[in-house]
N, C-alpha and C. Protein backbone atom coordinates (compact mmCIF):
# COMPACT_ATOMS: atom_id res chain seq x y z
N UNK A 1 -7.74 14.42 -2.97
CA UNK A 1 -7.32 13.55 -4.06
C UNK A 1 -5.96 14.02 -4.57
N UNK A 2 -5.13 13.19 -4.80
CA UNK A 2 -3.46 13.69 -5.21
C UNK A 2 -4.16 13.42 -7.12
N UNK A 3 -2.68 14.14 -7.58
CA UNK A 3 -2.93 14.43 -9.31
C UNK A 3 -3.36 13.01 -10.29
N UNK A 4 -2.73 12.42 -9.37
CA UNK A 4 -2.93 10.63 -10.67
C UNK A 4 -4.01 10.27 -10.26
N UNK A 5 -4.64 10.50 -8.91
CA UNK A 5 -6.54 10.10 -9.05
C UNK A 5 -7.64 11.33 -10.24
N UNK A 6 -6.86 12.16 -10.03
CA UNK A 6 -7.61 13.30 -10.73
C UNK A 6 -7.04 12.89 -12.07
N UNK A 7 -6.03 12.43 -12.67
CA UNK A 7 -5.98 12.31 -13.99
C UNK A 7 -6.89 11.40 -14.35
N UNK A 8 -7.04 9.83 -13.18
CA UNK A 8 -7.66 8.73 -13.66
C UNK A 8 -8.98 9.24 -13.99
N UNK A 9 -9.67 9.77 -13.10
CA UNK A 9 -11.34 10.24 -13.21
C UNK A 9 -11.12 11.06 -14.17
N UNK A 10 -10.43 11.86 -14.67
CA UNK A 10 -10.54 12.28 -16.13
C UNK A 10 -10.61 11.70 -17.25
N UNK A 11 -9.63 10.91 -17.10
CA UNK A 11 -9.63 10.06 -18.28
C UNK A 11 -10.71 9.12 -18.14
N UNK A 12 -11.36 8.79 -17.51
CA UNK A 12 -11.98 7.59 -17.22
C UNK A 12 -13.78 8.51 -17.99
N UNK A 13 -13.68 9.52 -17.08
CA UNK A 13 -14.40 10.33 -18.31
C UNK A 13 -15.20 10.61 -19.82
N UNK A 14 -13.24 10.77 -19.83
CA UNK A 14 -13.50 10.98 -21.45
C UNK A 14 -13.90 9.60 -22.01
N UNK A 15 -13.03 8.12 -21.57
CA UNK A 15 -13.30 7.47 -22.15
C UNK A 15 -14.72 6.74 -22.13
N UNK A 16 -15.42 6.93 -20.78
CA UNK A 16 -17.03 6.57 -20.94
C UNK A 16 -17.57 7.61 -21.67
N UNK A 17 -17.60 8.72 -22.18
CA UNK A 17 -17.87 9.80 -23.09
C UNK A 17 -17.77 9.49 -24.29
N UNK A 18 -16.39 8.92 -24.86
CA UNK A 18 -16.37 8.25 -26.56
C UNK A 18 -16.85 7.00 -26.28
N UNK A 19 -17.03 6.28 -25.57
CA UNK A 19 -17.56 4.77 -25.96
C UNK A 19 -19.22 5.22 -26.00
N UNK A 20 -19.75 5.85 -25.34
CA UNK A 20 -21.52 6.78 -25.97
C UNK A 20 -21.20 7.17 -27.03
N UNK A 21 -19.84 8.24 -27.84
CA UNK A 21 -20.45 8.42 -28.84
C UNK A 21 -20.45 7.77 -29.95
N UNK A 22 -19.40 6.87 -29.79
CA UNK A 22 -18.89 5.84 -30.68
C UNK A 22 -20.48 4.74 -30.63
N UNK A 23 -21.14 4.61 -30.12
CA UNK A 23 -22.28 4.17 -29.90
C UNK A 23 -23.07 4.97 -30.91
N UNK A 24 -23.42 6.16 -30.29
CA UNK A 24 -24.63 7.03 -31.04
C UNK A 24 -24.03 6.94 -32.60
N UNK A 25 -23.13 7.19 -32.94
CA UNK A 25 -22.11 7.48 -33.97
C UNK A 25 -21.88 5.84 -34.68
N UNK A 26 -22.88 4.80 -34.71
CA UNK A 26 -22.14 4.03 -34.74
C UNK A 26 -21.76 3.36 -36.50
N UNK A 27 -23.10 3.76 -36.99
CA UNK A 27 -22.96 3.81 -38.24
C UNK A 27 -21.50 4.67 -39.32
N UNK A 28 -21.19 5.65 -39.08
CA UNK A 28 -20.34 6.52 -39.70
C UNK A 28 -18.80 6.04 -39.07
N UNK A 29 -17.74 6.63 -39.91
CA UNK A 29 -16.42 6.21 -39.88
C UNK A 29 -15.82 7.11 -38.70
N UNK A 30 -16.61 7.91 -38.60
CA UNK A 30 -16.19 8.67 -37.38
C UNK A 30 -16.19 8.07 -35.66
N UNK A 31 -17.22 6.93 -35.92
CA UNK A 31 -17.28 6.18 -34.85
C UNK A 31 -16.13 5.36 -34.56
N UNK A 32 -15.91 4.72 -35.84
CA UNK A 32 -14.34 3.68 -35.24
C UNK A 32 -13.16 4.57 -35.16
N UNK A 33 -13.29 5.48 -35.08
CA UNK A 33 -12.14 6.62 -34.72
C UNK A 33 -12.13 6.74 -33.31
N UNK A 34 -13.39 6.89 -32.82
CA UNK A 34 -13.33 7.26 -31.76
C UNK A 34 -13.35 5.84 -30.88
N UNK A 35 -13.48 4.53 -31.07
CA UNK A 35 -13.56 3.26 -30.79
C UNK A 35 -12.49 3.00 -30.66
N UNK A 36 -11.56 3.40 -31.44
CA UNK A 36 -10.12 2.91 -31.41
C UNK A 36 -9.64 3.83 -30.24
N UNK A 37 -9.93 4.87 -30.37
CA UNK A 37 -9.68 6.47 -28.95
C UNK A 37 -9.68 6.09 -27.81
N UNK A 38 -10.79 5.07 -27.73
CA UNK A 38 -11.69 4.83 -26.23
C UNK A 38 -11.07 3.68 -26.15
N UNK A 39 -10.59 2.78 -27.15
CA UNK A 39 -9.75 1.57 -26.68
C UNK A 39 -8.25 2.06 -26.11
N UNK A 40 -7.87 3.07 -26.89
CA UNK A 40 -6.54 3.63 -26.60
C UNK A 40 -6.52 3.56 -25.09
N UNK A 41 -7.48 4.74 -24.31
CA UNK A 41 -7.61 5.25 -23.50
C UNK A 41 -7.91 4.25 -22.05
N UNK A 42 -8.78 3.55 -22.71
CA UNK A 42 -8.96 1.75 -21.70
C UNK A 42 -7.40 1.50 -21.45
N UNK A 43 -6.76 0.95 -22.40
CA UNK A 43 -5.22 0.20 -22.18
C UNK A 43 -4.72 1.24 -21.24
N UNK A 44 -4.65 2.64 -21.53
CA UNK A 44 -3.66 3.54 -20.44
C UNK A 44 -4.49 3.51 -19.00
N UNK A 45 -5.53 3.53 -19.06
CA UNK A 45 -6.16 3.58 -17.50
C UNK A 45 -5.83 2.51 -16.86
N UNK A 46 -5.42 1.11 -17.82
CA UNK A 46 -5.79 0.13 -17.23
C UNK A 46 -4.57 -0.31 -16.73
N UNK A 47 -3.37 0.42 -17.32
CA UNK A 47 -1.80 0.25 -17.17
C UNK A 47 -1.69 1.32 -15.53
N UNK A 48 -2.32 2.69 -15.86
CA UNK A 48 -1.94 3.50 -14.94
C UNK A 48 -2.51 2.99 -13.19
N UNK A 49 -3.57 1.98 -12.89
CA UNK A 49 -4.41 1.49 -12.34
C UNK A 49 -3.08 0.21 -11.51
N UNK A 50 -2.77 -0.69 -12.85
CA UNK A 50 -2.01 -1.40 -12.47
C UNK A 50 -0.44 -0.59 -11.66
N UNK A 51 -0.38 0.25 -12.16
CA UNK A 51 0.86 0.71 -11.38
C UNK A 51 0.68 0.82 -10.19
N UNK A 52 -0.59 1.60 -10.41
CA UNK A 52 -1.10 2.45 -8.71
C UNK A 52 -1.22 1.16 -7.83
N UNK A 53 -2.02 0.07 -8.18
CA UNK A 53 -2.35 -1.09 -7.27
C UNK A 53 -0.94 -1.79 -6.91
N UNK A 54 0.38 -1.65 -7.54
CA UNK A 54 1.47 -1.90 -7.06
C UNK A 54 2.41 -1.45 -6.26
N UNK A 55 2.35 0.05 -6.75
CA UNK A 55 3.68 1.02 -5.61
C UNK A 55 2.51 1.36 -4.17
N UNK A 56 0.91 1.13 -4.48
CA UNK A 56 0.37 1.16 -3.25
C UNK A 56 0.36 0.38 -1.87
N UNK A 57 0.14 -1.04 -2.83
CA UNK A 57 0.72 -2.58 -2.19
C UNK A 57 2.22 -2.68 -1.55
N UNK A 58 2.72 -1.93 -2.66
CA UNK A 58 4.67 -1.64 -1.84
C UNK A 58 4.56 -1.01 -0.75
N UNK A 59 3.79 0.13 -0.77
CA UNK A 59 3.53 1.21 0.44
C UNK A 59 3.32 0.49 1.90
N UNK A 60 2.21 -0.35 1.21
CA UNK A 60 1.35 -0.85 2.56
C UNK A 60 1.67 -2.21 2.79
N UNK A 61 2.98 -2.69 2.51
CA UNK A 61 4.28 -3.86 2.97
C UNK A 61 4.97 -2.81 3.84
N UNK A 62 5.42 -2.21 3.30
CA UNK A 62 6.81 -1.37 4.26
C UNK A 62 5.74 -0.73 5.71
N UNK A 63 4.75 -0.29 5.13
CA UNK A 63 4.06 -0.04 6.50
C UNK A 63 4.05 -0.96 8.07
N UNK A 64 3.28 -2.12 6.94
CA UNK A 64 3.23 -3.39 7.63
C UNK A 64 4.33 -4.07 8.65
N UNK A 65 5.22 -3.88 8.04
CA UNK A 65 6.69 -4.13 8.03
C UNK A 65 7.37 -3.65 9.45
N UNK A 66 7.06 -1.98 9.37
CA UNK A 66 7.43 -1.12 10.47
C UNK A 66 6.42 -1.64 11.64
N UNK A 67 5.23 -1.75 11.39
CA UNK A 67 4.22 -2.16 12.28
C UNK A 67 4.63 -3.45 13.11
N UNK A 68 4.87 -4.12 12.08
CA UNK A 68 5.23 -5.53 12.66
C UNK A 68 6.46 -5.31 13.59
N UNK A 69 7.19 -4.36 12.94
CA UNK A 69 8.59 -4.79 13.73
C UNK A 69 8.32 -3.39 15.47
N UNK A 70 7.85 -2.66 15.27
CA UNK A 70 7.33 -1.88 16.44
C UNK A 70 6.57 -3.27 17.61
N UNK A 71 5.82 -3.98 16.96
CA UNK A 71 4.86 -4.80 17.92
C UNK A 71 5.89 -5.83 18.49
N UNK A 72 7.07 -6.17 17.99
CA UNK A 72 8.13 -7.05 18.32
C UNK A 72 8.28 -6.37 19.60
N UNK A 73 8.77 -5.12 19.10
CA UNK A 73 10.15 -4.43 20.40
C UNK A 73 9.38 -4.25 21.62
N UNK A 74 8.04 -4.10 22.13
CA UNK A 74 6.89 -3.83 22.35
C UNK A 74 6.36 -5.02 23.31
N UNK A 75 6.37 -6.14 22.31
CA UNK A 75 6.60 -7.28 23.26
C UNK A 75 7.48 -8.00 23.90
N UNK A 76 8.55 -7.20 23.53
CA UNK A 76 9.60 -7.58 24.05
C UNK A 76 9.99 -7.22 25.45
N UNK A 77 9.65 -5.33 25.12
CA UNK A 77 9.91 -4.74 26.25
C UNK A 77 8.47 -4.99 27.29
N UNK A 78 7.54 -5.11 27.22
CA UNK A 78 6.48 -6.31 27.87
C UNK A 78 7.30 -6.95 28.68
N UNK A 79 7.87 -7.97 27.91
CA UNK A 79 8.05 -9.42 28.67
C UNK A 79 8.85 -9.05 29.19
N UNK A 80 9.74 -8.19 29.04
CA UNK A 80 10.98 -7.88 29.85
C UNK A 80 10.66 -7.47 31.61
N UNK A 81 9.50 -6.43 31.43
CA UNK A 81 8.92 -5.83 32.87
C UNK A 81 8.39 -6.76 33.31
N UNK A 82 7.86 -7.61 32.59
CA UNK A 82 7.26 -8.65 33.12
C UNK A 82 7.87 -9.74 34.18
N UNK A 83 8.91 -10.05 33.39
CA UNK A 83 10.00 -10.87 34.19
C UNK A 83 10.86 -10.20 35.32
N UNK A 84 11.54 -8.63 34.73
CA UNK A 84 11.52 -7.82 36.13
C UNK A 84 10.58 -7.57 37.22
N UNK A 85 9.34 -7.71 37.09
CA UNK A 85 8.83 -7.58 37.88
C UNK A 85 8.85 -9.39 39.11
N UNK A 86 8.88 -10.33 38.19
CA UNK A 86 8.59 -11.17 39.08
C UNK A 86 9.94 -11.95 39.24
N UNK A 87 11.28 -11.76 38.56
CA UNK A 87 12.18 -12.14 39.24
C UNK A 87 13.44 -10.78 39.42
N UNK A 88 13.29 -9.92 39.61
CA UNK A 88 14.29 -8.80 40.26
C UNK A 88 15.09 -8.68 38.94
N UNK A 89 15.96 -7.89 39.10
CA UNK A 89 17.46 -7.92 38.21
C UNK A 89 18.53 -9.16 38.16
N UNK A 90 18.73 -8.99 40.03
CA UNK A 90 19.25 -10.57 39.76
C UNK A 90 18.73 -11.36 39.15
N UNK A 91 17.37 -12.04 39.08
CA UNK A 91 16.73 -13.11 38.52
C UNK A 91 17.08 -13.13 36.73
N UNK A 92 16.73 -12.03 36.32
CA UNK A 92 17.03 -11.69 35.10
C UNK A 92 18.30 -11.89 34.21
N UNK A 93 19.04 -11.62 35.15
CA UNK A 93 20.61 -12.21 34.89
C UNK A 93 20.69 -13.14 35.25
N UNK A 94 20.43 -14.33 35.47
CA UNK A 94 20.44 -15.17 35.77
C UNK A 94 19.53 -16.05 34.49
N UNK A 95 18.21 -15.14 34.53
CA UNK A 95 17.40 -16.38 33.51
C UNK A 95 17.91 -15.92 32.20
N UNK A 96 18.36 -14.42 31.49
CA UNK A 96 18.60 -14.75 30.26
C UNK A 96 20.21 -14.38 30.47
N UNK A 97 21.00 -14.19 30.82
CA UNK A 97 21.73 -13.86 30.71
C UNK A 97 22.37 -11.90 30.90
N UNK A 98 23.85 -11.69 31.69
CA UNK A 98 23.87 -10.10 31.68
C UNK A 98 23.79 -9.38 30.57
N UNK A 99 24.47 -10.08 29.08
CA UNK A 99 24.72 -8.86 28.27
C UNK A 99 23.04 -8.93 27.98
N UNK A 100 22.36 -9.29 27.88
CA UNK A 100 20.82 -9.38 27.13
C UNK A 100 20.09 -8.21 28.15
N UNK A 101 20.29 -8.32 29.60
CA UNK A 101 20.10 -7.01 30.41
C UNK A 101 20.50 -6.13 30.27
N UNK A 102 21.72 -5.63 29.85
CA UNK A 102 22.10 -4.27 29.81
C UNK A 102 22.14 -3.84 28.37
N UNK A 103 21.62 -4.73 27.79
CA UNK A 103 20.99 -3.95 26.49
C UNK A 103 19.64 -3.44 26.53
N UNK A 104 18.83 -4.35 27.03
CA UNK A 104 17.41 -3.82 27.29
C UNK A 104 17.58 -2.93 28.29
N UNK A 105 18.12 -2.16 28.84
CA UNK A 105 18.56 -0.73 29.72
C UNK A 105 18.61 0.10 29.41
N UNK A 106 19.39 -0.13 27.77
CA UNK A 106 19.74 1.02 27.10
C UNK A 106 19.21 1.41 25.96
């Protein structure tokens, strides 16, 4: 677990901890102290949560991203052997053109 999961389960914690005692407590003024605590503590989990579900989502675009663009070059270089194989070099120069061959060479 990295530090901001370990903060969340802490906090997440404490705040199921004051919303029991703010419960047991519910009669006395000491309870909406701690009601207001445990609301505090809701809004920050619920902000820190939203962050995480965003720069994670960012993460796993750019991943995607690289993935996607690896499976391009991939099929590219595929189709390329592919076509070398069944029309030679000459053929190749011929069906897409030389400079498009001697890039895929290099």
């Amino acid at each position: 677990m990295n530090k901001g999961m370990i903060f969340f389960f802490i906090f997440g914690v404490v705040a199921v901890v004051l919303a029991v005692l703010s419960y047991v407590f519910k009669n006395l003024s000491f309870s909406s102290m701690i009601g207001v605590i445990s609301t505090i503590i809701s809004i920050v989990l619920s902000a820190i949560a939203i962050l995480y579900t965003f720069f994670s989502g960012k993460n796993t675009l750019e991943l995607l991203n690289k993935i996607k663009e690896q499976n391009k070059q991939l099929v590219e270089k595929i189709e390329h052997e592919l076509l070398k194989d069944a029309y030679d070099d000459k053929g190749l120069e011929a069906a897409r053109g030389e400079d498009w061959l001697q890039e895929s060479k290099s």
